[in-house]
PDB file of N, CA and C in Angstrom:
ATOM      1  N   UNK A   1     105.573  85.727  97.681  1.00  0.00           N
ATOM      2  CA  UNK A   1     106.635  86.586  98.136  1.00  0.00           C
ATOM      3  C   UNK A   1     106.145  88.027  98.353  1.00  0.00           C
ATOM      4  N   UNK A   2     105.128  88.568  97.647  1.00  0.00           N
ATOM      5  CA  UNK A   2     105.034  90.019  97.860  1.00  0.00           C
ATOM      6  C   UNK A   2     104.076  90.111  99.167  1.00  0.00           C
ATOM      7  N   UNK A   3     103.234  88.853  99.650  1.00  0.00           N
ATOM      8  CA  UNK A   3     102.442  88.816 100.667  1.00  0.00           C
ATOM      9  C   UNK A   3     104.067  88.863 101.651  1.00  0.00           C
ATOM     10  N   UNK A   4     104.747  87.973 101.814  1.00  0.00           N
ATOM     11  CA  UNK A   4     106.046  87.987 103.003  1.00  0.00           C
ATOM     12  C   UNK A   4     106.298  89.334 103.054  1.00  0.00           C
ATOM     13  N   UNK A   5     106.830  90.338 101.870  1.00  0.00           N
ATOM     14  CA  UNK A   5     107.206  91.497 102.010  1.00  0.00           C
ATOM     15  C   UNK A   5     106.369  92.494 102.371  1.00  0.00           C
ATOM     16  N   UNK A   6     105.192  92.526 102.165  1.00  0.00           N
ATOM     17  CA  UNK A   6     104.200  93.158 102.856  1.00  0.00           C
ATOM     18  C   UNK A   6     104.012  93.134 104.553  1.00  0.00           C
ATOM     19  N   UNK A   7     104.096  92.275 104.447  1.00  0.00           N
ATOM     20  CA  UNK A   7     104.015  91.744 106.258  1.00  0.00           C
ATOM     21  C   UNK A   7     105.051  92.129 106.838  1.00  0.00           C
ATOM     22  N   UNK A   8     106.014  91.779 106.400  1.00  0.00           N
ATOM     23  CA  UNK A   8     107.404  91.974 107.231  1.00  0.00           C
ATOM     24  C   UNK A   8     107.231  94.411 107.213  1.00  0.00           C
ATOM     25  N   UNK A   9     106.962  94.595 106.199  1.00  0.00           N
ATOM     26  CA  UNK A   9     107.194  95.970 106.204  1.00  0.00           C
ATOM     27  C   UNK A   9     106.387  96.376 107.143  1.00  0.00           C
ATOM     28  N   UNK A  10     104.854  95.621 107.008  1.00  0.00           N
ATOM     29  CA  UNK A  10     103.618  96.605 108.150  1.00  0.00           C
ATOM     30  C   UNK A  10     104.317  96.049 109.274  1.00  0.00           C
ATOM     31  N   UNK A  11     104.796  95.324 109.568  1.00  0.00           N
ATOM     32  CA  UNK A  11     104.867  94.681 110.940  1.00  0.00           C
ATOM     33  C   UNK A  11     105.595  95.435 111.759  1.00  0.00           C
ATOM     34  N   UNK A  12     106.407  96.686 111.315  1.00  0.00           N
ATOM     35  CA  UNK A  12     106.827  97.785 112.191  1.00  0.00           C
ATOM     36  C   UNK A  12     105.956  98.782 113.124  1.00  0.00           C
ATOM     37  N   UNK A  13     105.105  98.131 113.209  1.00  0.00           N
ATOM     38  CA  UNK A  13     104.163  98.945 114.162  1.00  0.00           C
ATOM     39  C   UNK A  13     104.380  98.888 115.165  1.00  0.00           C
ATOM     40  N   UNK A  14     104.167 100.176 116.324  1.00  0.00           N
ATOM     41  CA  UNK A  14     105.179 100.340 117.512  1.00  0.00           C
ATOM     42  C   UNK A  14     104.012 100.180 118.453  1.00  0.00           C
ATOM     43  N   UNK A  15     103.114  99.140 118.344  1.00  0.00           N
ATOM     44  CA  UNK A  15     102.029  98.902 119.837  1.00  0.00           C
ATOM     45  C   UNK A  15     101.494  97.463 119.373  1.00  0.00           C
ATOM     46  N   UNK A  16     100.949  97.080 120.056  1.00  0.00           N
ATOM     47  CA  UNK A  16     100.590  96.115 120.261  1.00  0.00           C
ATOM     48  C   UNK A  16      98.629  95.820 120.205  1.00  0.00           C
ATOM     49  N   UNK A  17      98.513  94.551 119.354  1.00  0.00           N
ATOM     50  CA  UNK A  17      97.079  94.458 118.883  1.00  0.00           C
ATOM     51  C   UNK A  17      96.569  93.088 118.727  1.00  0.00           C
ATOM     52  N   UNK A  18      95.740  92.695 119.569  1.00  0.00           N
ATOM     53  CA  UNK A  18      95.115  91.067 119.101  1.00  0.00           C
ATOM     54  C   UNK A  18      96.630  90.290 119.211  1.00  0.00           C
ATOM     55  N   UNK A  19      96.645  89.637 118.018  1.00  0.00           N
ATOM     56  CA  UNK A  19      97.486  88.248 117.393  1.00  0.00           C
ATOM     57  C   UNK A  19      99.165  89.156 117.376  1.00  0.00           C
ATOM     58  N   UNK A  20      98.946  90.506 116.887  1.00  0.00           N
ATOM     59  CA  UNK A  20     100.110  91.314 116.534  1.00  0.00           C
ATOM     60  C   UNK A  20     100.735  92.040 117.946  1.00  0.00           C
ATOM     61  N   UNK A  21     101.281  90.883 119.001  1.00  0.00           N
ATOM     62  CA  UNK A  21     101.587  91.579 119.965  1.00  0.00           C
ATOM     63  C   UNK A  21     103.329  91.779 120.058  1.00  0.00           C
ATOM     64  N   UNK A  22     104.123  93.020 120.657  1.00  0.00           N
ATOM     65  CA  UNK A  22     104.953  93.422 121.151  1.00  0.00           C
ATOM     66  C   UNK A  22     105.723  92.945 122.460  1.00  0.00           C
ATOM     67  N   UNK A  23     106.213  92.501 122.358  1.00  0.00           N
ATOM     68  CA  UNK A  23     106.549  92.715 124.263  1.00  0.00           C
ATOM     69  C   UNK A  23     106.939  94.125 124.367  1.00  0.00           C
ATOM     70  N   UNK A  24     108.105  94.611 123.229  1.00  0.00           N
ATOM     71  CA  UNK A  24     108.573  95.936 124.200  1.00  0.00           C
ATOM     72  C   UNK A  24     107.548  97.336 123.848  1.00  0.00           C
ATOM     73  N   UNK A  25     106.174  96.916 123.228  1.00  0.00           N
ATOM     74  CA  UNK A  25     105.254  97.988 122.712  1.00  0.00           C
ATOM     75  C   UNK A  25     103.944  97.147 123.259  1.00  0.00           C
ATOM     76  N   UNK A  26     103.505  96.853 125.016  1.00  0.00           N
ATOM     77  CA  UNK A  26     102.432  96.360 125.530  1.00  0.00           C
ATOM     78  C   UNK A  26     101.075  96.720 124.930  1.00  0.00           C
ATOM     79  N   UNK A  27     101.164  98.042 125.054  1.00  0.00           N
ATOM     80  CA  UNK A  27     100.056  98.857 124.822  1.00  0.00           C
ATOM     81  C   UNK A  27      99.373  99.154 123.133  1.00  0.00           C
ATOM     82  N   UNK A  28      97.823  99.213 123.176  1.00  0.00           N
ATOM     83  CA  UNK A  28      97.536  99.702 122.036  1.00  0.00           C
ATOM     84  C   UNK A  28      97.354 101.295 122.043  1.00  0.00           C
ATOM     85  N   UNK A  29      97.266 101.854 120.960  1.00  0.00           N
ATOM     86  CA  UNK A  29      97.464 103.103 120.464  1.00  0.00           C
ATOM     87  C   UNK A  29      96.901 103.496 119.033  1.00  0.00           C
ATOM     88  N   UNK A  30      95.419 103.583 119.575  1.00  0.00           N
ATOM     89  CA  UNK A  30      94.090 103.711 118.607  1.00  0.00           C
ATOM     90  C   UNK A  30      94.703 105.236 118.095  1.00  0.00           C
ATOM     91  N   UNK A  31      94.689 105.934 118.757  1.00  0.00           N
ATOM     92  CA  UNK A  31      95.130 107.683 117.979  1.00  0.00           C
ATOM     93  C   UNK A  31      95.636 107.240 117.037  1.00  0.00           C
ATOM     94  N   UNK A  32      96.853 106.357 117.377  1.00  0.00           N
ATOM     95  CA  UNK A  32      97.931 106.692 116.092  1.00  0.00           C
ATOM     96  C   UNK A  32      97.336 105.726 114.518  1.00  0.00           C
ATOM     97  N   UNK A  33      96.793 104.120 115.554  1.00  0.00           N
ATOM     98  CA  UNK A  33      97.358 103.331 114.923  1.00  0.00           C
ATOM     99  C   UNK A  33      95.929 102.516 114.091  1.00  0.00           C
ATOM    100  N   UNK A  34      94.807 103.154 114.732  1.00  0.00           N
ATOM    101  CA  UNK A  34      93.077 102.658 114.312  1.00  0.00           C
ATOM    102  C   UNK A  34      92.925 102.904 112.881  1.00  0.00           C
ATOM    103  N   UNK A  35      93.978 102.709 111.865  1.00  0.00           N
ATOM    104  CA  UNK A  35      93.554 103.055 110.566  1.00  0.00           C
ATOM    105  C   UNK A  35      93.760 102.070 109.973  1.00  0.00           C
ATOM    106  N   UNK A  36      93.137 101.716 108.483  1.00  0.00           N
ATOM    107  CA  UNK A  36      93.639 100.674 107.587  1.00  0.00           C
ATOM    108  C   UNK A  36      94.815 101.063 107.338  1.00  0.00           C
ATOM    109  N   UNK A  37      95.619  99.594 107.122  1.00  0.00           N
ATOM    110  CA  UNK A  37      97.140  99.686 106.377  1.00  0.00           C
ATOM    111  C   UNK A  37      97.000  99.296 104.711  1.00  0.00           C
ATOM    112  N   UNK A  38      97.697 100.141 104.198  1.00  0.00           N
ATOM    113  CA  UNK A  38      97.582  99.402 102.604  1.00  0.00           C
ATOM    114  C   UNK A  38      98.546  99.618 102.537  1.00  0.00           C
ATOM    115  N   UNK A  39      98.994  98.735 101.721  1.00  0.00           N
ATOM    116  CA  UNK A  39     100.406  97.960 101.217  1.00  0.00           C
ATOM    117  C   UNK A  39     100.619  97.730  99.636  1.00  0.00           C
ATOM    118  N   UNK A  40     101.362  98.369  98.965  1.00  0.00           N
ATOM    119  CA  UNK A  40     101.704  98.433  97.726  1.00  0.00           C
ATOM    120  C   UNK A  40     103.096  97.861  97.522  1.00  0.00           C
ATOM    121  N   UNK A  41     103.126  96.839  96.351  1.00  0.00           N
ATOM    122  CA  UNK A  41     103.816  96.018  96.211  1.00  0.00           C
ATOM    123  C   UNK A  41     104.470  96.003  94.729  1.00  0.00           C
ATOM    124  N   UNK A  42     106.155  96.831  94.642  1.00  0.00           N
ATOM    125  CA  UNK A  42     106.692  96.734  93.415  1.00  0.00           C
ATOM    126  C   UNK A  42     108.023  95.921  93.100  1.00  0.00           C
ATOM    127  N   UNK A  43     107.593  94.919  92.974  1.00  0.00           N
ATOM    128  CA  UNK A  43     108.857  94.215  93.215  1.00  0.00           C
ATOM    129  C   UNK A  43     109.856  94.284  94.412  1.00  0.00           C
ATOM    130  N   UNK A  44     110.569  94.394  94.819  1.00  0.00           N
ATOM    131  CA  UNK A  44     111.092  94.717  96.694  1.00  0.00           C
ATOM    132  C   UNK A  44     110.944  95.733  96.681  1.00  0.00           C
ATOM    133  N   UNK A  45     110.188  96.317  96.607  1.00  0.00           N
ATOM    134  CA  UNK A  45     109.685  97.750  97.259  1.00  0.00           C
ATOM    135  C   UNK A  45     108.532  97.920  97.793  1.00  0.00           C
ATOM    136  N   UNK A  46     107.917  98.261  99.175  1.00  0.00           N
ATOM    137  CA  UNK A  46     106.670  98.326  99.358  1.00  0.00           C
ATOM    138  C   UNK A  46     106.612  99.386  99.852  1.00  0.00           C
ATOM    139  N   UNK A  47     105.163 100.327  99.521  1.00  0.00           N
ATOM    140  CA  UNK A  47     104.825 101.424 100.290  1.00  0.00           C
ATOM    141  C   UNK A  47     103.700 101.214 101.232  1.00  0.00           C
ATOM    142  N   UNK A  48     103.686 102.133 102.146  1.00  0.00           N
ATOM    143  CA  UNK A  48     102.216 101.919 103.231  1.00  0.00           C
ATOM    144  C   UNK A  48     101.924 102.969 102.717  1.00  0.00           C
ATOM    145  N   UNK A  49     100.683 102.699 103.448  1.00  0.00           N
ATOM    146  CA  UNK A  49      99.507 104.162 102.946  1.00  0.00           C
ATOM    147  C   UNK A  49      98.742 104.036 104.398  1.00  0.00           C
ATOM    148  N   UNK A  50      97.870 104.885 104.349  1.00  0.00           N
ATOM    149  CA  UNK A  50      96.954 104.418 105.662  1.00  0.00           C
ATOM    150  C   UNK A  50      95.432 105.196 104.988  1.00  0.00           C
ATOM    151  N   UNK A  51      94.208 104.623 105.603  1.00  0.00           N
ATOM    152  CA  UNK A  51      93.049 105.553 105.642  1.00  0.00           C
ATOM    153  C   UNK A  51      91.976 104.942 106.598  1.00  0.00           C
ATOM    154  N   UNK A  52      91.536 105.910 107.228  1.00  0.00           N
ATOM    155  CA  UNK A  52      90.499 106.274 108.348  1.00  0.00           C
ATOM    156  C   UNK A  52      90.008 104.694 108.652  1.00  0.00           C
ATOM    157  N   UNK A  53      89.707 104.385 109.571  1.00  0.00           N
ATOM    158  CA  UNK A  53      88.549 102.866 109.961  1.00  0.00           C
ATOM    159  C   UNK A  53      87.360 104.148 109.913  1.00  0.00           C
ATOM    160  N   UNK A  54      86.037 103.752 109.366  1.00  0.00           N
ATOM    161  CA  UNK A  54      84.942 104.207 109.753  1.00  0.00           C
ATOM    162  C   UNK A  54      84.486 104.256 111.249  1.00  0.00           C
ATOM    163  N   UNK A  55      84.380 105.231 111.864  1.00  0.00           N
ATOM    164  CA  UNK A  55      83.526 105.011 113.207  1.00  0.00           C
ATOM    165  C   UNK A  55      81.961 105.206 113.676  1.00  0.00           C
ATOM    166  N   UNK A  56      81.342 105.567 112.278  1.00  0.00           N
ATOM    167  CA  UNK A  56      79.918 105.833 112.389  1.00  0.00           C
ATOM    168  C   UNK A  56      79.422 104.682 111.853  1.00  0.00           C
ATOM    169  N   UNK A  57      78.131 104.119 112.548  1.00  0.00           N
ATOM    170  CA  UNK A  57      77.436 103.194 112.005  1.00  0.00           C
ATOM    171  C   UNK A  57      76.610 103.203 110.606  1.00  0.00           C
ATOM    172  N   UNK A  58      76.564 102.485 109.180  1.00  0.00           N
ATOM    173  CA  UNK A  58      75.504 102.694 108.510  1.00  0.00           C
ATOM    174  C   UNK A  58      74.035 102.458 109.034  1.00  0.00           C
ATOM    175  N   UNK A  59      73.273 101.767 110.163  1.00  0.00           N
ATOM    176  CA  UNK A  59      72.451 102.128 110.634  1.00  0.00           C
ATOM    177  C   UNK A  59      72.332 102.291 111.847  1.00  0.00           C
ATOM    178  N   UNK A  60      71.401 103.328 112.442  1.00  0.00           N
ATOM    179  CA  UNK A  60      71.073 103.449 114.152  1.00  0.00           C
ATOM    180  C   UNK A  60      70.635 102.386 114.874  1.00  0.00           C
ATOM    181  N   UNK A  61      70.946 102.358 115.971  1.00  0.00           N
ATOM    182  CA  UNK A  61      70.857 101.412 117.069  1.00  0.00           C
ATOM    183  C   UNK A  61      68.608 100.720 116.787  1.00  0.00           C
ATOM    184  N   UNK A  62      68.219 102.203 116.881  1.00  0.00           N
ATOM    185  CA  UNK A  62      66.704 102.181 116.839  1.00  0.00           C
ATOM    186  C   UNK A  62      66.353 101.316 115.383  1.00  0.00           C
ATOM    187  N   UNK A  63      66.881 101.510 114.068  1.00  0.00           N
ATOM    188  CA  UNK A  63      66.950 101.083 112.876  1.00  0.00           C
ATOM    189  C   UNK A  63      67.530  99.820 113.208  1.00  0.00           C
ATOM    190  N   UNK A  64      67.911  98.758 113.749  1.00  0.00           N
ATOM    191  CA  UNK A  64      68.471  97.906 113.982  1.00  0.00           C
ATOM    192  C   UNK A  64      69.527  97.173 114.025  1.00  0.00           C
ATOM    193  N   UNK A  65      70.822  98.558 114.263  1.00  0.00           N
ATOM    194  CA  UNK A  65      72.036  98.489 113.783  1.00  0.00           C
ATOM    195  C   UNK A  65      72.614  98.176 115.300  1.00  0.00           C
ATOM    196  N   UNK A  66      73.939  97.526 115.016  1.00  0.00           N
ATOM    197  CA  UNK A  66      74.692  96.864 116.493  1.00  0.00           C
ATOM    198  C   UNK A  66      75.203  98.420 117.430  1.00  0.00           C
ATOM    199  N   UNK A  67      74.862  98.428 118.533  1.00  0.00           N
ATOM    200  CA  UNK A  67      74.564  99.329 119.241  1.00  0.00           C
ATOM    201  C   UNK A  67      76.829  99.640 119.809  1.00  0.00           C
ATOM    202  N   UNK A  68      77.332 100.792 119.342  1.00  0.00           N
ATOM    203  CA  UNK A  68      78.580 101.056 119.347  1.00  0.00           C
ATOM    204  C   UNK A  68      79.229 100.474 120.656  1.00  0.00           C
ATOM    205  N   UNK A  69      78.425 100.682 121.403  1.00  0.00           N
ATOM    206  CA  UNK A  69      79.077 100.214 123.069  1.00  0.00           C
ATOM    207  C   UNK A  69      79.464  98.565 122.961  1.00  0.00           C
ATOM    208  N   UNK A  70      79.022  97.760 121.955  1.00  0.00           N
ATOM    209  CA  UNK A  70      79.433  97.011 122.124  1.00  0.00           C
ATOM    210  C   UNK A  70      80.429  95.674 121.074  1.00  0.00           C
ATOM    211  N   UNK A  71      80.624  97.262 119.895  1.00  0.00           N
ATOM    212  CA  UNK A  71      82.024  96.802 119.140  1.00  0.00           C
ATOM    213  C   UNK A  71      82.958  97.754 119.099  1.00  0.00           C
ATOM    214  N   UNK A  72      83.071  98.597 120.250  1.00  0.00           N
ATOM    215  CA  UNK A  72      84.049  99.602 120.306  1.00  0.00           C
ATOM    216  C   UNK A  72      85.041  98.899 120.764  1.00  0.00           C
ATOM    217  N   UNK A  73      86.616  99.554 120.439  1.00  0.00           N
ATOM    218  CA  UNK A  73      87.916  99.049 120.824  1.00  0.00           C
ATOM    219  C   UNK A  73      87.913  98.679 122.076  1.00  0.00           C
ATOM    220  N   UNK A  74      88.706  97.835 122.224  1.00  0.00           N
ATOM    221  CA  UNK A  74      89.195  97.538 123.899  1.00  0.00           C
ATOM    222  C   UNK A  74      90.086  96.455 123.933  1.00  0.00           C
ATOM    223  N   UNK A  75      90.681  97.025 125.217  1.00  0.00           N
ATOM    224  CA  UNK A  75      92.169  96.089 125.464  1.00  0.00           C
ATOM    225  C   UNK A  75      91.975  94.217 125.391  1.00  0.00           C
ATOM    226  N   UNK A  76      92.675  93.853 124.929  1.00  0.00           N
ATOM    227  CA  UNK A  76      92.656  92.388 124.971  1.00  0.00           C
ATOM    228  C   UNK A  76      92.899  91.721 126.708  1.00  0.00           C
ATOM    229  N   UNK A  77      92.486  91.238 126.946  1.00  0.00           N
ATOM    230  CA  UNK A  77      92.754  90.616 128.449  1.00  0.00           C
ATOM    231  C   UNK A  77      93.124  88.931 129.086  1.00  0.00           C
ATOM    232  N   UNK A  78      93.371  88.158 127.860  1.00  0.00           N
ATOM    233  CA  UNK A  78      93.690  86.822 127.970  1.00  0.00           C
ATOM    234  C   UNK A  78      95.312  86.485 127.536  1.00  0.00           C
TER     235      UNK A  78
END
């Protein structure tokens, strides 16, 4: 039950992502929305929180790290 109530609370997100799509919110909206959600759970009460997704790699492309161009965001198309 606190997993259902969790879900149902994040699920107010006003854009659209992967599996988590909108009809009346098509679009994604990285500014707002590119952060972790955390979800705190007190009996029917849940709070969100949010904090940063990392966007720097722990290693460089030259060091043998996956080169950004090709796990950067982008629109879904199927």
């Amino acid at each position: 039950m606190p997993n259902a109530l969790a879900t149902i609370v994040a699920a107010a997100r006003k854009e659209s992502r992967g599996a988590h799509a909108h009809e009346d919110f098509p679009d994604r909206d990285d500014v707002k929305w590119r952060v972790h959600t955390i979800a705190r759970v007190d009996g029917n009460k849940v709070k969100l929180s949010h904090r940063p997704v990392i966007t720097t790699p722990l290693s460089s492309e030259d060091a043998g790290g996956i080169s950004m161009d090709q796990i950067a965001p982008k629109k879904r198309t199927f």
